[in-house]
C-alpha atoms as a PDB file:
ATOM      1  CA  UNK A   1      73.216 104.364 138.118  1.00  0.00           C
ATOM      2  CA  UNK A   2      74.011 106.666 134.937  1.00  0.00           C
ATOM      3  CA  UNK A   3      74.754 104.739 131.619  1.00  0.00           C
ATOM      4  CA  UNK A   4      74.903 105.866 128.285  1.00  0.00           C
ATOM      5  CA  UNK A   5      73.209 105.521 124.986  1.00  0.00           C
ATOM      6  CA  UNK A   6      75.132 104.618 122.277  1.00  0.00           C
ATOM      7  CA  UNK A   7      75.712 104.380 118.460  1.00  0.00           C
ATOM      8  CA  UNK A   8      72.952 101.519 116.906  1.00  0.00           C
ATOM      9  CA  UNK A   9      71.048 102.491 120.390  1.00  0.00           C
ATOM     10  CA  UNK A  10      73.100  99.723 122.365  1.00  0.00           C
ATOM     11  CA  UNK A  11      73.775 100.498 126.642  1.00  0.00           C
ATOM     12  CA  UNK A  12      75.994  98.581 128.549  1.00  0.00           C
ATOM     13  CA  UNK A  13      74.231  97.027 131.855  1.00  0.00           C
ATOM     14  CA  UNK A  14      76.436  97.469 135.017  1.00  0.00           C
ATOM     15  CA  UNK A  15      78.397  93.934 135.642  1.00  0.00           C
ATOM     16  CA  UNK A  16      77.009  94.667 139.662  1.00  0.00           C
ATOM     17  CA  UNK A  17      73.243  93.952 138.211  1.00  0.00           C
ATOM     18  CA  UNK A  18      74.534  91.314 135.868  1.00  0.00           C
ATOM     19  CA  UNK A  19      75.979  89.654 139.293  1.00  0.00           C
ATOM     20  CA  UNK A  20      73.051  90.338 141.208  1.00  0.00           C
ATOM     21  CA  UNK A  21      70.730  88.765 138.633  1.00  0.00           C
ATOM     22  CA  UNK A  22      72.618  85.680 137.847  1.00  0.00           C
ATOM     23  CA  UNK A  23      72.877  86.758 134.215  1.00  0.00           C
ATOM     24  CA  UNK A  24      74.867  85.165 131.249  1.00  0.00           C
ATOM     25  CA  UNK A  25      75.634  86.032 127.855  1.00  0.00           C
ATOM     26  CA  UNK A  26      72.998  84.789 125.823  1.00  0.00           C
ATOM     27  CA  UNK A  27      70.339  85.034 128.282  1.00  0.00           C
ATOM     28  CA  UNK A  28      67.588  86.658 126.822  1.00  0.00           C
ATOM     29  CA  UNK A  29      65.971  89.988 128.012  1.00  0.00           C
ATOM     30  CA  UNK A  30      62.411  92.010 127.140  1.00  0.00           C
ATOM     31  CA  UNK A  31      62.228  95.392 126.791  1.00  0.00           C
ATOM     32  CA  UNK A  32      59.494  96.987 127.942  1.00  0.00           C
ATOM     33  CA  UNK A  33      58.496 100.887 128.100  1.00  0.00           C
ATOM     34  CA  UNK A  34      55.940 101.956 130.602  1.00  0.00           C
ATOM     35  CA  UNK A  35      54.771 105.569 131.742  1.00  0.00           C
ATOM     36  CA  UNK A  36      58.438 106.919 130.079  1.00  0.00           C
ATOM     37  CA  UNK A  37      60.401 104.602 131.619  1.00  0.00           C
ATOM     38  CA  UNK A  38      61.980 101.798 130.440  1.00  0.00           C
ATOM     39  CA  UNK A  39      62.146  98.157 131.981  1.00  0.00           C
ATOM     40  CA  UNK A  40      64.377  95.291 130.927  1.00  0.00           C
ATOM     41  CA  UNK A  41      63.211  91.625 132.197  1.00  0.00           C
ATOM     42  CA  UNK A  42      64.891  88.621 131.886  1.00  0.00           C
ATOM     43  CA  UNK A  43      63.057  85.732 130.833  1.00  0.00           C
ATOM     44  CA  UNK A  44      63.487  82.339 130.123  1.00  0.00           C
ATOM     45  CA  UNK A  45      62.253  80.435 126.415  1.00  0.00           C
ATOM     46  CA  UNK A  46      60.882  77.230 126.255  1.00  0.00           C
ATOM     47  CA  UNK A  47      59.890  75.232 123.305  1.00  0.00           C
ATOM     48  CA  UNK A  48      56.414  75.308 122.176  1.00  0.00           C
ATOM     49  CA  UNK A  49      55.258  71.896 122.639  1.00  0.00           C
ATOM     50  CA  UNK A  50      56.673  72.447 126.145  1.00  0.00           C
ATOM     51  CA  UNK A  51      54.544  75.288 127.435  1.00  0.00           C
ATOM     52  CA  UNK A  52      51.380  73.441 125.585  1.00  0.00           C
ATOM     53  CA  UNK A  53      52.209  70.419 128.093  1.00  0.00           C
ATOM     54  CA  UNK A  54      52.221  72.589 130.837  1.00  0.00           C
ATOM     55  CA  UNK A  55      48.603  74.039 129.942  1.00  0.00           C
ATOM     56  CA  UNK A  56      47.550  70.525 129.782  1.00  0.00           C
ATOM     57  CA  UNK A  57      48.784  69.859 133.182  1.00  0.00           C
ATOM     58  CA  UNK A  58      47.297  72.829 134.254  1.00  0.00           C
ATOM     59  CA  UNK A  59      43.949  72.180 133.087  1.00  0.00           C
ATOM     60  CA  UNK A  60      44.010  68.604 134.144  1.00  0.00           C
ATOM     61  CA  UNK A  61      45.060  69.755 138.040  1.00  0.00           C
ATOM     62  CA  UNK A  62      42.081  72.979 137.997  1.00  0.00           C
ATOM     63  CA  UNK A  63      39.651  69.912 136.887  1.00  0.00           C
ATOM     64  CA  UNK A  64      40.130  67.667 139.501  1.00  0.00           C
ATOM     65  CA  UNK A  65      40.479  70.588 142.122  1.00  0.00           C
ATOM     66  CA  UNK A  66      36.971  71.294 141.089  1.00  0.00           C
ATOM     67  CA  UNK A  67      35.989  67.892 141.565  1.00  0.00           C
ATOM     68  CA  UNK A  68      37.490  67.829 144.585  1.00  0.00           C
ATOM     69  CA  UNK A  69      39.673  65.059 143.712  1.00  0.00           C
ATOM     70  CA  UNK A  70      43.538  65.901 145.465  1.00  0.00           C
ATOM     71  CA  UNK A  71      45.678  62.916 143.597  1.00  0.00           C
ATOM     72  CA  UNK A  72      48.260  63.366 141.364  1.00  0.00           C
ATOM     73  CA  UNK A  73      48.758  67.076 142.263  1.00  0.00           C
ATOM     74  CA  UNK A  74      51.744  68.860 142.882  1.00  0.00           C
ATOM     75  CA  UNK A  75      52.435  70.326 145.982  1.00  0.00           C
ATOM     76  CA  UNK A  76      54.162  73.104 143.738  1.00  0.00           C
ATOM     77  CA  UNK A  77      55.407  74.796 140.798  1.00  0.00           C
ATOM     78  CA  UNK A  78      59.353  73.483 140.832  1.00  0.00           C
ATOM     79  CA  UNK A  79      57.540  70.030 141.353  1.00  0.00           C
ATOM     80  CA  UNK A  80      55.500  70.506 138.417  1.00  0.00           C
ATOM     81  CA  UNK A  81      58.076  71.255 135.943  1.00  0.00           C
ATOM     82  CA  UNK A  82      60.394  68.736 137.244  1.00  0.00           C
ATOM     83  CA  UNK A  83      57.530  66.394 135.912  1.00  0.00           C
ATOM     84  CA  UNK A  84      56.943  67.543 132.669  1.00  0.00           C
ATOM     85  CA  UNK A  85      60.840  68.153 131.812  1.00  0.00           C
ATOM     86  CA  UNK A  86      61.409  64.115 132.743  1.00  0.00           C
ATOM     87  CA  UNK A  87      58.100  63.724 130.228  1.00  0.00           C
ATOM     88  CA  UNK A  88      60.485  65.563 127.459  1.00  0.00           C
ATOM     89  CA  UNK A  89      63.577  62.696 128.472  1.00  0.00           C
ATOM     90  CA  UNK A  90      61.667  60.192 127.396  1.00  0.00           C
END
């Protein structure tokens, strides 16, 4: 796909990878440039405290794993942050 650069260095990303990428105004994107190309990436921001809970967790769960202790440990990721985003409710 061919888009242009324009004045104040602004494109316009096809609506087709909008679609495809479930993206919304406001959602927020990093630029990145590697070996002359360049890459935009959505991502998602969370809140400080939030992502500092989530390295507890994270710590907590590699500690028991090394003690071999399996309780309390989520099965996976989606599980995980359902957790700690009930923790921010309250």
């Amino acid at each position: 796909m061919l888009i242009e650069l324009r004045k104040k260095s602004q494109i316009t990303v096809p609506k087709s990878i909008i679609k495809k990428l479930n993206l919304k105004e406001g959602d927020k994107l990093e630029i990145v440039e590697k070996d002359g190309g360049i890459f935009l990436v959505p991502v998602a921001v969370y809140p400080k405290e939030y992502i500092n809970d989530l390295k507890q967790e994270i710590s907590y769960i590699k500690e028991k794993i090394e003690k071999g202790e399996k309780e309390n440990i989520y099965d996976d990721v989606d599980e995980l942050i359902k957790s700690l985003d009930s923790n921010l409710d309250e």
